[in-house]
C-alpha atoms as a PDB file:
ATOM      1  CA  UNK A   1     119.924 159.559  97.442  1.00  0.00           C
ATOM      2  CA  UNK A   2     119.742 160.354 101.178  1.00  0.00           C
ATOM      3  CA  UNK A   3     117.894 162.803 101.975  1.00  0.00           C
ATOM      4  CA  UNK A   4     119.376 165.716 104.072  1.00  0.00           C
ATOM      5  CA  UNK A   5     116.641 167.632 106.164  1.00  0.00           C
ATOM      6  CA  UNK A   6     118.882 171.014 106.083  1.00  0.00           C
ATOM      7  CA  UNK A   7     118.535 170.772 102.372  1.00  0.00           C
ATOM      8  CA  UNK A   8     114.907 169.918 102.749  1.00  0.00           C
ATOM      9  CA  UNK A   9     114.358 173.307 105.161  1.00  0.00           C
ATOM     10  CA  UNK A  10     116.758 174.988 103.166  1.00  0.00           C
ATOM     11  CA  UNK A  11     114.748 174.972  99.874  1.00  0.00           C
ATOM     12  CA  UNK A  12     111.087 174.764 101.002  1.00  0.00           C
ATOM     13  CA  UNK A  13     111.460 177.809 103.802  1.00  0.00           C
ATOM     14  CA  UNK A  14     113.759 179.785 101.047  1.00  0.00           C
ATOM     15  CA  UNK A  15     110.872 178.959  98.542  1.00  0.00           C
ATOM     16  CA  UNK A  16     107.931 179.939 100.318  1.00  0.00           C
ATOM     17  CA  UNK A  17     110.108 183.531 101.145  1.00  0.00           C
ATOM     18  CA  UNK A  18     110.935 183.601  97.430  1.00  0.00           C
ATOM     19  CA  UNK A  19     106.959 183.384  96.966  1.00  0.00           C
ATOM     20  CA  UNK A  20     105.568 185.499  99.405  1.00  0.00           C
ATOM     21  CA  UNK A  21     107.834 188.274  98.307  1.00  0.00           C
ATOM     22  CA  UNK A  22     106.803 187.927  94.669  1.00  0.00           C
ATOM     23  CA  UNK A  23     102.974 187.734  96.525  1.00  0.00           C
ATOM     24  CA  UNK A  24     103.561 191.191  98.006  1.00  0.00           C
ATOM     25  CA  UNK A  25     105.365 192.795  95.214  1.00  0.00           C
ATOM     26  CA  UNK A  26     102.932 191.378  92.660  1.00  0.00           C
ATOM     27  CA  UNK A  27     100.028 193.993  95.052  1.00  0.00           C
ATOM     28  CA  UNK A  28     102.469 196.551  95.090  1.00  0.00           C
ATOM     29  CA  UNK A  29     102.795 196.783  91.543  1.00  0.00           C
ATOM     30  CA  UNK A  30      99.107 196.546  90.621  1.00  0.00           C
ATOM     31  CA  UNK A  31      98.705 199.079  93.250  1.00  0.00           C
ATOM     32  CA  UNK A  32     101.250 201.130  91.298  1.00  0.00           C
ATOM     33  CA  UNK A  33      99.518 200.731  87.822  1.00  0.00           C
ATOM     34  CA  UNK A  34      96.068 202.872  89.051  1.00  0.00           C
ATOM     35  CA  UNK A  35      94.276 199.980  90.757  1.00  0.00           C
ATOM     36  CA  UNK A  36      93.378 201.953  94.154  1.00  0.00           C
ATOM     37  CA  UNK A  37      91.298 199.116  95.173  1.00  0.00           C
ATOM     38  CA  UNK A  38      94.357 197.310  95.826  1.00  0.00           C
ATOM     39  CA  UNK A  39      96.585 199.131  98.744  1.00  0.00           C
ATOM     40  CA  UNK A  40      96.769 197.576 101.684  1.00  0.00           C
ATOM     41  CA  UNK A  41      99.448 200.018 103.544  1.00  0.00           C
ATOM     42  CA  UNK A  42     102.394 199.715 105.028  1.00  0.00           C
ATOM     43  CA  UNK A  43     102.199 197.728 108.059  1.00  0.00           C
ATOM     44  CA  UNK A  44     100.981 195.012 105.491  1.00  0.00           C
ATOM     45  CA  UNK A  45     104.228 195.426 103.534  1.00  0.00           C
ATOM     46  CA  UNK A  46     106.623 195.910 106.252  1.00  0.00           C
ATOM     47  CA  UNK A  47     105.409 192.716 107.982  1.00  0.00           C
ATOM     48  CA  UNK A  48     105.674 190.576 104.975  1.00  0.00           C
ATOM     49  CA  UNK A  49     109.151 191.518 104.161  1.00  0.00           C
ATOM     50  CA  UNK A  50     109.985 190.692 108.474  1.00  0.00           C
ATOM     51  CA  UNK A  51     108.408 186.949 107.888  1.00  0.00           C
ATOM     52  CA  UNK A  52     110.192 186.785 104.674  1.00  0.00           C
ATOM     53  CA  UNK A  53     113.543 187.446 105.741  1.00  0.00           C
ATOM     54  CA  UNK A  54     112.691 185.281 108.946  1.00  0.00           C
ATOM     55  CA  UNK A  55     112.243 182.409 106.491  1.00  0.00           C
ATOM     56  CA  UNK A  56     114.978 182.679 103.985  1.00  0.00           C
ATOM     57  CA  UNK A  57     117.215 183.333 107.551  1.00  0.00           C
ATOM     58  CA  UNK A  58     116.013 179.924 108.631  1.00  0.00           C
ATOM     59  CA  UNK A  59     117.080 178.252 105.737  1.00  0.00           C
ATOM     60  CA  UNK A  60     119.936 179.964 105.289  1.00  0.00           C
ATOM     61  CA  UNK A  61     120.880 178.623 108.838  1.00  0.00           C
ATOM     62  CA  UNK A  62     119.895 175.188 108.086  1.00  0.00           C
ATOM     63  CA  UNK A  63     122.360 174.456 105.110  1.00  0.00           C
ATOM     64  CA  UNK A  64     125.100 175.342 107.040  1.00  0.00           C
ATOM     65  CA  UNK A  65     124.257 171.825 109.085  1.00  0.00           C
ATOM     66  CA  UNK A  66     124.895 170.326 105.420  1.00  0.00           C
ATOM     67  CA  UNK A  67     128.551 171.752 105.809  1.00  0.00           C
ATOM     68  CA  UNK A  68     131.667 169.490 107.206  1.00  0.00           C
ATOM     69  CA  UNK A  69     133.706 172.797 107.038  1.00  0.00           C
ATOM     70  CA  UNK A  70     130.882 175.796 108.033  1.00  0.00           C
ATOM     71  CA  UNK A  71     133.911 177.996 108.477  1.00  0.00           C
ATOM     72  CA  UNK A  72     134.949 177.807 104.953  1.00  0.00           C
ATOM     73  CA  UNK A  73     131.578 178.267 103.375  1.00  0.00           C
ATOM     74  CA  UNK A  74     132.185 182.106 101.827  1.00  0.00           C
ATOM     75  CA  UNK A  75     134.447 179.709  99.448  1.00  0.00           C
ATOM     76  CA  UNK A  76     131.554 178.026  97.849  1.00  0.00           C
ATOM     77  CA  UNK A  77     130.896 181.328  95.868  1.00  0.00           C
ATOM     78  CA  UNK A  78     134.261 181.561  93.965  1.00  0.00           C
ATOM     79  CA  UNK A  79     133.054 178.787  91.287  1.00  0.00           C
ATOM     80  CA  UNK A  80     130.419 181.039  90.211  1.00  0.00           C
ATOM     81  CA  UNK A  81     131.401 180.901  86.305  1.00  0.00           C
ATOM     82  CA  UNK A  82     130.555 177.158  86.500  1.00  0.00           C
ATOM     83  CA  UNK A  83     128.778 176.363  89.362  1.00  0.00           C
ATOM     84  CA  UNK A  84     125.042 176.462  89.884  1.00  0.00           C
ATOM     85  CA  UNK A  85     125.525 175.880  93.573  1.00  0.00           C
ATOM     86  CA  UNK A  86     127.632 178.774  94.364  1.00  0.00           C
ATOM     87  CA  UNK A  87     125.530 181.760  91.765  1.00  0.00           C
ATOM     88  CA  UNK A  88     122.788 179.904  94.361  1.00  0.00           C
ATOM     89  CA  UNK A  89     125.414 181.332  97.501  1.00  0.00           C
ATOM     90  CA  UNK A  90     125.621 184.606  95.506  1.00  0.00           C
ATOM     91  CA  UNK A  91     121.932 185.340  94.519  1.00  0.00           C
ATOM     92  CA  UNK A  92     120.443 184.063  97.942  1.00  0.00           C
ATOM     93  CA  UNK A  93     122.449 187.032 100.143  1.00  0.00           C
ATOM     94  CA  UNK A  94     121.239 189.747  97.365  1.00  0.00           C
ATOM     95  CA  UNK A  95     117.390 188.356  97.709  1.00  0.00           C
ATOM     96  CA  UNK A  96     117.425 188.869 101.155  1.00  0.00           C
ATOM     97  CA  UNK A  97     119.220 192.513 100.904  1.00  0.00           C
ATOM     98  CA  UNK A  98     116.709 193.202  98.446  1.00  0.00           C
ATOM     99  CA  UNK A  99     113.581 192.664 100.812  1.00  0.00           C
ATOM    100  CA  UNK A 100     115.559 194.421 104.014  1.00  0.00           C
ATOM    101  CA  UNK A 101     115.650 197.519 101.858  1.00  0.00           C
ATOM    102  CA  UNK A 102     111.987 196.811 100.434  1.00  0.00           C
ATOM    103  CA  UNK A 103     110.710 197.168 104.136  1.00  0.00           C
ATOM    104  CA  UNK A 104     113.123 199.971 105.174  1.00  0.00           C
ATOM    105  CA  UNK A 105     111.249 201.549 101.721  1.00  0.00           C
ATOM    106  CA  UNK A 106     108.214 201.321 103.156  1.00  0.00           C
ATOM    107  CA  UNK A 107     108.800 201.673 107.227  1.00  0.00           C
ATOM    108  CA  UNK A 108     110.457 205.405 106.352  1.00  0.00           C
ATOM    109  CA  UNK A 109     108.263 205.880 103.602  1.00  0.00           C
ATOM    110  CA  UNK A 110     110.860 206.395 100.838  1.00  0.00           C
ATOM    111  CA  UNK A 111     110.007 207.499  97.514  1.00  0.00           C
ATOM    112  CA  UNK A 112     107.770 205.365  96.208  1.00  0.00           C
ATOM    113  CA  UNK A 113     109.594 204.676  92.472  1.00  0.00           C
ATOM    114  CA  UNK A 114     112.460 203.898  94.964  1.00  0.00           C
ATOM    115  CA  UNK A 115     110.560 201.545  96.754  1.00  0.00           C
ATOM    116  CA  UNK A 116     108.940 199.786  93.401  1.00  0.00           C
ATOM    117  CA  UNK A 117     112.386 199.330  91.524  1.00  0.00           C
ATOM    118  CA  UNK A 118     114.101 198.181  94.776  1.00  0.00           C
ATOM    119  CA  UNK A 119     110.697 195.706  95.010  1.00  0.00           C
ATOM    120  CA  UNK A 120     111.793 194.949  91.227  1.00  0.00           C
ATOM    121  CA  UNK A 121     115.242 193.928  92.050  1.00  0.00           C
ATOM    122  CA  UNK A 122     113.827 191.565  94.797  1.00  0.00           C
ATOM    123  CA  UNK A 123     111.699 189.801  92.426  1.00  0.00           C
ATOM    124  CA  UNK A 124     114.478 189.213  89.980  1.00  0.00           C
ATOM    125  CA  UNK A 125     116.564 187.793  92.372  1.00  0.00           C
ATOM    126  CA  UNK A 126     113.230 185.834  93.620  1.00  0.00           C
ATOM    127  CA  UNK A 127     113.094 184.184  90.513  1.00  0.00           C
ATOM    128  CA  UNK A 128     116.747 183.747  90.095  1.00  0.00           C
ATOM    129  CA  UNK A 129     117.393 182.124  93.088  1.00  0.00           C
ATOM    130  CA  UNK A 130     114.566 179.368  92.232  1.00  0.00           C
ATOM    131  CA  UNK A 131     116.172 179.057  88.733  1.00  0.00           C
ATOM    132  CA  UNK A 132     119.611 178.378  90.696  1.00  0.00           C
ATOM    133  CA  UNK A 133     118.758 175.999  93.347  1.00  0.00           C
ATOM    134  CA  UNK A 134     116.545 173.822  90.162  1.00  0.00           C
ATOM    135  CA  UNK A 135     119.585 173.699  88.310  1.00  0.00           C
ATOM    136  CA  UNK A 136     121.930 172.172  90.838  1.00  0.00           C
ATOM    137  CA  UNK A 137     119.601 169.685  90.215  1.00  0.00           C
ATOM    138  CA  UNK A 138     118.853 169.525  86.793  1.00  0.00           C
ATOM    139  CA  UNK A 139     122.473 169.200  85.755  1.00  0.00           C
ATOM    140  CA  UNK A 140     122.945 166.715  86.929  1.00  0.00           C
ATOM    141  CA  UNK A 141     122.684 163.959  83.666  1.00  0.00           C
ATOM    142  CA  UNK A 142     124.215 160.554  85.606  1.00  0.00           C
ATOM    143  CA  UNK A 143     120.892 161.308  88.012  1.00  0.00           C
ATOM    144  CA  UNK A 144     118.101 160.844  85.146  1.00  0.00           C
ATOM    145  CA  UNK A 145     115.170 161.542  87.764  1.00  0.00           C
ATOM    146  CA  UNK A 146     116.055 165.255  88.269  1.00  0.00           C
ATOM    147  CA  UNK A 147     117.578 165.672  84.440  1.00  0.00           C
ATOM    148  CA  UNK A 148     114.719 167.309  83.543  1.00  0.00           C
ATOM    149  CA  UNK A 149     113.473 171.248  83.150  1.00  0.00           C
ATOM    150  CA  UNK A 150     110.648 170.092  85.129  1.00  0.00           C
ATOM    151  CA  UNK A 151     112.775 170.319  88.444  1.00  0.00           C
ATOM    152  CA  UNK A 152     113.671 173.559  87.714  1.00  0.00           C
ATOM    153  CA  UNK A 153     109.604 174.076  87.169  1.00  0.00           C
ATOM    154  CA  UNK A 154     108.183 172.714  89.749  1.00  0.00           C
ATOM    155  CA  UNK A 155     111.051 174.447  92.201  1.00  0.00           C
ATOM    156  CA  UNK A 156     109.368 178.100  91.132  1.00  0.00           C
ATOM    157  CA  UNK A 157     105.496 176.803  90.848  1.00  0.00           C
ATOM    158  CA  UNK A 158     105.918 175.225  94.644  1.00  0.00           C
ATOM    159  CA  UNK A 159     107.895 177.450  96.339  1.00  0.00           C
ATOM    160  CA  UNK A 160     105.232 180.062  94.925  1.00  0.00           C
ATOM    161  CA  UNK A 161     102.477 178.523  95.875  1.00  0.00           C
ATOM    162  CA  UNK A 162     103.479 177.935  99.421  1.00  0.00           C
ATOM    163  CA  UNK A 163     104.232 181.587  99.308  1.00  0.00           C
ATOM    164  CA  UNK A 164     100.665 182.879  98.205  1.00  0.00           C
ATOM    165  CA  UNK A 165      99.346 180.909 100.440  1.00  0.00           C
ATOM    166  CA  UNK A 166     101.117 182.182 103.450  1.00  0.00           C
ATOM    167  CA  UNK A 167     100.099 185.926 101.718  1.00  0.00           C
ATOM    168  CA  UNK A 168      96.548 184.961 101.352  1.00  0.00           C
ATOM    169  CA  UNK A 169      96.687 183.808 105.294  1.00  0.00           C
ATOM    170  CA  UNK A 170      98.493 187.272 106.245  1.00  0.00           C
ATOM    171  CA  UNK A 171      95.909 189.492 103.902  1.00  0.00           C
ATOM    172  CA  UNK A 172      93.117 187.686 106.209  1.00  0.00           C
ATOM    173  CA  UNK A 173      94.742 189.763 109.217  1.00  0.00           C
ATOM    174  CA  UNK A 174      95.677 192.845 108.112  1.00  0.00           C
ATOM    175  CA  UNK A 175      94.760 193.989 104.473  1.00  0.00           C
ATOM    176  CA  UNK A 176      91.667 191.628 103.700  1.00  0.00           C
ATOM    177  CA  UNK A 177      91.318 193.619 100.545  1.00  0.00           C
ATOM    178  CA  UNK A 178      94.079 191.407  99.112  1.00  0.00           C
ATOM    179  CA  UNK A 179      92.500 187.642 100.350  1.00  0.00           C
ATOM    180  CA  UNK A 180      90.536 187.387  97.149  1.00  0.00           C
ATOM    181  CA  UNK A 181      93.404 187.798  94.752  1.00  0.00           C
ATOM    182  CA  UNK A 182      95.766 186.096  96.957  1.00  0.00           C
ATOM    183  CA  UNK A 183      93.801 183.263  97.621  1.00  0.00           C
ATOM    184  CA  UNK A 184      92.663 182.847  93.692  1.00  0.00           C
ATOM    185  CA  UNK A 185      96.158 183.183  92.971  1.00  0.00           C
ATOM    186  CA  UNK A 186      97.260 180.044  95.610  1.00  0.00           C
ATOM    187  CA  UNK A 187      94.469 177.873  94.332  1.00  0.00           C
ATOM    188  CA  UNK A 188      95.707 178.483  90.745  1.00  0.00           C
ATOM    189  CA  UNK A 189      99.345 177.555  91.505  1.00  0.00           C
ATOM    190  CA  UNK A 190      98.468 174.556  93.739  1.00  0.00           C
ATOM    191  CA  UNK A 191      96.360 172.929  91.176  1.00  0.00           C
ATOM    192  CA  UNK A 192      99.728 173.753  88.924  1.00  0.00           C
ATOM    193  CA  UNK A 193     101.933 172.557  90.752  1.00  0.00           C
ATOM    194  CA  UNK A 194     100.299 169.096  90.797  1.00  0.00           C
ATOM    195  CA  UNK A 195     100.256 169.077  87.454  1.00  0.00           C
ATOM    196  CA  UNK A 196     103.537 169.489  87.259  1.00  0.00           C
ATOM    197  CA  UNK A 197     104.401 167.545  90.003  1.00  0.00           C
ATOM    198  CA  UNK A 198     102.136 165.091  88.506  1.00  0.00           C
ATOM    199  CA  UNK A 199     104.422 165.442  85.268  1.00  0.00           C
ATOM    200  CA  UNK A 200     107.476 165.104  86.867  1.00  0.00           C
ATOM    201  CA  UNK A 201     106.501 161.519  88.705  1.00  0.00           C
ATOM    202  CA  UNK A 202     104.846 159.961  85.442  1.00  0.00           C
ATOM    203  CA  UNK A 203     108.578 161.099  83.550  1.00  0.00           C
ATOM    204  CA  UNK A 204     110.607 159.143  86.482  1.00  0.00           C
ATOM    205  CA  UNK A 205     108.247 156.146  86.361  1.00  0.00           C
ATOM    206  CA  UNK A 206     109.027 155.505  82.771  1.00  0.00           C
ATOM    207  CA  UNK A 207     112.739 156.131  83.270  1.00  0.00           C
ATOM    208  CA  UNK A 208     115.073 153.469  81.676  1.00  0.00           C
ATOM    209  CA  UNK A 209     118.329 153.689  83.390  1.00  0.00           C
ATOM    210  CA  UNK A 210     121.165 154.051  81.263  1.00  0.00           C
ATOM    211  CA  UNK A 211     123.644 152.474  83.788  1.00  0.00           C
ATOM    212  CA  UNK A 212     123.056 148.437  84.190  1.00  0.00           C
ATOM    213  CA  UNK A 213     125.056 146.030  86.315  1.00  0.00           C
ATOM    214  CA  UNK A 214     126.354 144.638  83.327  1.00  0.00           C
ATOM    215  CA  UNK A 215     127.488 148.064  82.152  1.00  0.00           C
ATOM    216  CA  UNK A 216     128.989 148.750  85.478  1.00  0.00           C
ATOM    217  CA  UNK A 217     131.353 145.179  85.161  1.00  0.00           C
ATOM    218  CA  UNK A 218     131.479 144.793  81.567  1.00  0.00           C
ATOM    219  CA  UNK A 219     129.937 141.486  81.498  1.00  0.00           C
ATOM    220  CA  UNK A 220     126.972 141.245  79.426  1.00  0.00           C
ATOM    221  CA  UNK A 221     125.503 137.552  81.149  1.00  0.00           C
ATOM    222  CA  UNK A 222     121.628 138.303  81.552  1.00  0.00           C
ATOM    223  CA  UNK A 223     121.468 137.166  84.993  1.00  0.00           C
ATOM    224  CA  UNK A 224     124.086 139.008  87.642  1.00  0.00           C
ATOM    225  CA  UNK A 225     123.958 138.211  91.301  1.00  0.00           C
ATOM    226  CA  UNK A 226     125.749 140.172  93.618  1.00  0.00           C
ATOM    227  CA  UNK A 227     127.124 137.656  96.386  1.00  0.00           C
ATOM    228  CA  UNK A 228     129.268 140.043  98.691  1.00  0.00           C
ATOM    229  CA  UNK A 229     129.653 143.525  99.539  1.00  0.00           C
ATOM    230  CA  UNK A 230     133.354 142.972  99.638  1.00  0.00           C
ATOM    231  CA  UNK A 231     133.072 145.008 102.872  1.00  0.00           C
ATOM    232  CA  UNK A 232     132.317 144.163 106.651  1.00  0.00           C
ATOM    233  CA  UNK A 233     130.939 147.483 107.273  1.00  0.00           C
ATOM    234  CA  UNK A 234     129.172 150.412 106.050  1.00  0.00           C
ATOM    235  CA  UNK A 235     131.041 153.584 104.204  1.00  0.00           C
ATOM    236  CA  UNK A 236     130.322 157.088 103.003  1.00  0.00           C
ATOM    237  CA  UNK A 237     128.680 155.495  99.790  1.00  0.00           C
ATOM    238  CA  UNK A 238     126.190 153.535 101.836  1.00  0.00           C
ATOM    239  CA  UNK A 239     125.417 156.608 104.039  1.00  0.00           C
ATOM    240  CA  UNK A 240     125.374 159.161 102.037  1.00  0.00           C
ATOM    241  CA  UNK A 241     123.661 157.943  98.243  1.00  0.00           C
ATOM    242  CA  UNK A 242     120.595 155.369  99.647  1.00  0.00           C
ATOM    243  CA  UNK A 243     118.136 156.395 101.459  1.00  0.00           C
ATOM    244  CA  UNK A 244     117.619 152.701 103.211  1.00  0.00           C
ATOM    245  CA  UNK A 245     113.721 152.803 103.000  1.00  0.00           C
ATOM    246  CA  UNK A 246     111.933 150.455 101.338  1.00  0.00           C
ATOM    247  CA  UNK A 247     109.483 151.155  97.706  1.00  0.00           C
ATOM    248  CA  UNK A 248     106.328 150.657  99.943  1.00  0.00           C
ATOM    249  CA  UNK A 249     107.269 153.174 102.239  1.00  0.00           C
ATOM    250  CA  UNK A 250     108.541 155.443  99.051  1.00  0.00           C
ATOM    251  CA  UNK A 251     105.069 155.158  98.038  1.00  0.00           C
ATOM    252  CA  UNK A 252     103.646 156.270 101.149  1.00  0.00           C
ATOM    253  CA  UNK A 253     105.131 159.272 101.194  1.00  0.00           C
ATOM    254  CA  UNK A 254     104.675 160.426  97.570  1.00  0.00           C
ATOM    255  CA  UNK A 255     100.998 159.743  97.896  1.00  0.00           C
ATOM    256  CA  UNK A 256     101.063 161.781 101.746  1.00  0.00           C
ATOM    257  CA  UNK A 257     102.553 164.778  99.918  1.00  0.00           C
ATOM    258  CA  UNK A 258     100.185 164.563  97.140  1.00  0.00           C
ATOM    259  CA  UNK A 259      97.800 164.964  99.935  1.00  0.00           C
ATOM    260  CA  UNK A 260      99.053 166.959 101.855  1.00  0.00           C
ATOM    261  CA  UNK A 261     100.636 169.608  99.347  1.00  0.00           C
ATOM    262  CA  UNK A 262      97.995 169.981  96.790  1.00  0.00           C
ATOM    263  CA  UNK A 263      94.474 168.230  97.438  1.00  0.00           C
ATOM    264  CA  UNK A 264      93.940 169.437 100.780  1.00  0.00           C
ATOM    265  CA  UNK A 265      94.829 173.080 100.704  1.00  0.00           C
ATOM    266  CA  UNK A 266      92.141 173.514  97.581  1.00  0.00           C
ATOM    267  CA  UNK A 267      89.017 173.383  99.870  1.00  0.00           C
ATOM    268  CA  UNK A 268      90.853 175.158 102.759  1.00  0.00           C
ATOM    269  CA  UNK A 269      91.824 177.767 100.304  1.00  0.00           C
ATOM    270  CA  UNK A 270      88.276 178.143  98.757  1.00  0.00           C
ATOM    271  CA  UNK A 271      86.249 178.101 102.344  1.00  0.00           C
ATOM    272  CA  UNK A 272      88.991 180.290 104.137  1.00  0.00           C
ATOM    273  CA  UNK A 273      88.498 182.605 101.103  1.00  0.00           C
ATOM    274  CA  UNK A 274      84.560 182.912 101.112  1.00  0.00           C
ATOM    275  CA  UNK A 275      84.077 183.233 104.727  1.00  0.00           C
ATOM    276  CA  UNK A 276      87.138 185.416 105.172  1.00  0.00           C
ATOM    277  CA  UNK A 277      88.210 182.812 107.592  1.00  0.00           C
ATOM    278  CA  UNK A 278      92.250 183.512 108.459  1.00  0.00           C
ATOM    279  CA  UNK A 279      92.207 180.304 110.593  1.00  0.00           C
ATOM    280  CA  UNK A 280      91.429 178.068 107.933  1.00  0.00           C
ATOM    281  CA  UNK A 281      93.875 179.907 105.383  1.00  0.00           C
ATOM    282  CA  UNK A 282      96.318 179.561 108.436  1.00  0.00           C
ATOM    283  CA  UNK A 283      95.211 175.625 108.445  1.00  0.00           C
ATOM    284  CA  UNK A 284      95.954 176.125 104.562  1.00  0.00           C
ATOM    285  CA  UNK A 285      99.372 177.029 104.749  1.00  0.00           C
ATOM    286  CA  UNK A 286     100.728 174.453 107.569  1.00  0.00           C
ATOM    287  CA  UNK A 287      99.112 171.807 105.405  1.00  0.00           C
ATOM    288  CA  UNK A 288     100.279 172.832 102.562  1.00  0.00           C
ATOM    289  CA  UNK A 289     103.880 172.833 104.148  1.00  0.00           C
ATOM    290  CA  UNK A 290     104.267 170.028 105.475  1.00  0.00           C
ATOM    291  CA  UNK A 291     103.123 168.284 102.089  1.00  0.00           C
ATOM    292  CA  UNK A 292     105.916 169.792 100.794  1.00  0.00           C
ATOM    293  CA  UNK A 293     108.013 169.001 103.571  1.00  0.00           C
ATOM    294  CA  UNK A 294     107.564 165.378 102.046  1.00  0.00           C
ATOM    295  CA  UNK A 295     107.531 166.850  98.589  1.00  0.00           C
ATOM    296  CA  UNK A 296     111.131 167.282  98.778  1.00  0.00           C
ATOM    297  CA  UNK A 297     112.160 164.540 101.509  1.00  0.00           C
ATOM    298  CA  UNK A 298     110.692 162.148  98.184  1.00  0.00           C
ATOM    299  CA  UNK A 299     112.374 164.383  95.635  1.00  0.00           C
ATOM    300  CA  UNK A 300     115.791 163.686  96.692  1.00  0.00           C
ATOM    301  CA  UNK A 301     115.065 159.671  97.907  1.00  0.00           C
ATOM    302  CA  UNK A 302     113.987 159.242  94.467  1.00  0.00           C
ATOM    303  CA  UNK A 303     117.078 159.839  92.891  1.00  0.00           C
ATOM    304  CA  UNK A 304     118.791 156.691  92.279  1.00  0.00           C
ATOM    305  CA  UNK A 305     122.643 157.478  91.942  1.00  0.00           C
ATOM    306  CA  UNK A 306     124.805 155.038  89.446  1.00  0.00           C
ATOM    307  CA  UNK A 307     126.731 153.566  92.487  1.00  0.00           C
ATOM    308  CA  UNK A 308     123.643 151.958  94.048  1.00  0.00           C
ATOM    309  CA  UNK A 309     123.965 149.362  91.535  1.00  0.00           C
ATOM    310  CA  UNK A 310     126.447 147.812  94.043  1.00  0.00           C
ATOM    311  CA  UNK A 311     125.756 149.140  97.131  1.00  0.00           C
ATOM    312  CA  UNK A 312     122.163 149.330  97.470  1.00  0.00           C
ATOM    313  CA  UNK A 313     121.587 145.801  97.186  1.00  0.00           C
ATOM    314  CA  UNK A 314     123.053 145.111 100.567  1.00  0.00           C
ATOM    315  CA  UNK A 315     122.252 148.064 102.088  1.00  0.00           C
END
């Protein structure tokens, strides 16, 4: 497939909102349960839900560059009963309603079992919205590389670990309290979400394609050579379903993101954390980012749709 960078923002800055939030509401309810040692105040909450909603915002604006029609996107929620794409629509709006009144909780100091079950809400809807964008995905059968629960998986397990990360970075500033358990947290979901990552890329590389040239014609010679486009041009399948890079430059970039998204971070993590150092959980986070950045950009390229049986070849 061709990758489309407003779906790339969309999901990795929606993600790593999705994951802070769960990162703050995760304190908040351990704060809740008698653990004293673990309050780090308002301003701490407050300014977690602002960089949250900034982030979901962001990629909220960036899918609407995905749209030919923006005007007409409120309609992409009336398939709900069927479609995976628009209970995405629906859920993403009630995540981000669910942090603005999280904040407003804790900026007018509401009562605090309001505050925790409107902190609840947001973390179902967290963890909805990550189970909604995996399954556009993941039902997807005639693409065999994301046919697979582990999209779904590694969807929540990144998008939260980019998320703790950025929480372990903010703790450093303003409730350092909370670095240790953030920052324990991040390494633990980093080194998981390589191994799920890790899971996911082993699966695709042993893929056998159920759609064959011979398949696609109904001739069953061994040898098939495609001779002529039949076009002069290029068209909306050439555009839109190859991504026009070649495998060495595929590999490139999965091995960058493996880099960048998961080896790297784990020492930045581990120093930032034992010299309380918010620069290098700051470092951390960017890092980590931008692995994933290429995480996704590699996610989508690697999906080899049916029709590039044909076109692919002289693309």
């Amino acid at each position: 497939m061709n990758p489309a960078f407003s779906v790339i923002l969309l999901t990795t800055l929606t993600g790593t909102s999705q994951g802070l939030f769960l990162a703050m509401f995760g304190a908040h309810l351990m704060h809740a349960l008698n653990m004293p040692s673990i309050d780090p105040g308002s301003d701490f909450y407050i300014a977690g839900t602002v960089v949250s909603l900034l982030l979901a915002g962001g990629g909220l604006v960036a899918s609407f560059f995905h749209l030919g029609r923006p005007e007409r996107a409120w309609r992409t929620a009336t398939m709900w009963r069927t479609s995976w794409l628009s209970r995405e629509v629906i859920v993403l709006p009630a995540f981000m309603g669910s942090v603005a009144l999280y904040g407003l909780g804790h900026l007018l100091d509401w009562a605090p079992q309001a505050v925790l079950a409107i902190g609840a809400a947001g973390a179902f809807f967290a963890v909805a919205l990550f189970i909604c964008t995996g399954m556009i995905y993941a039902c997807l059968k005639f693409l065999q590389e994301w046919a697979t629960p582990l999209t779904v998986v590694n969807y929540l397990v990144l998008g939260c670990a980019s998320g703790v990360t950025l929480a372990s970075a903010s703790a450093a500033f303003s409730a350092a309290s909370l670095t240790p358990a953030f920052t324990l947290a991040a390494v633990a979901l980093t080194l998981l979400g390589l191994a799920t990552r890790s899971a996911s890329l082993i699966r695709n590389s042993r893929i056998r394609h159920r759609s064959t040239l011979q398949s696609a014609i109904g001739i069953h010679h061994p040898r098939i050579v495609q001779k002529s486009q039949g076009l002069m041009g290029g068209s909306f399948n050439t555009r839109e379903f190859f991504h026009h890079r070649t495998l060495a430059f595929l590999r490139s970039v999965k091995w960058t993101f493996l880099l960048l998204a998961f080896i790297l971070p784990l020492p930045l993590l581990a120093f930032g954390a034992l010299n309380a150092s918010a620069p290098l959980l700051c470092l951390a986070f960017v890092i980590q980012y931008i692995g994933l950045l290429a995480e996704r950009w590699y996610f989508f390229a690697q999906a080899n749709h049916p029709q590039n049986l044909y076109y692919q070849t002289i693309s």
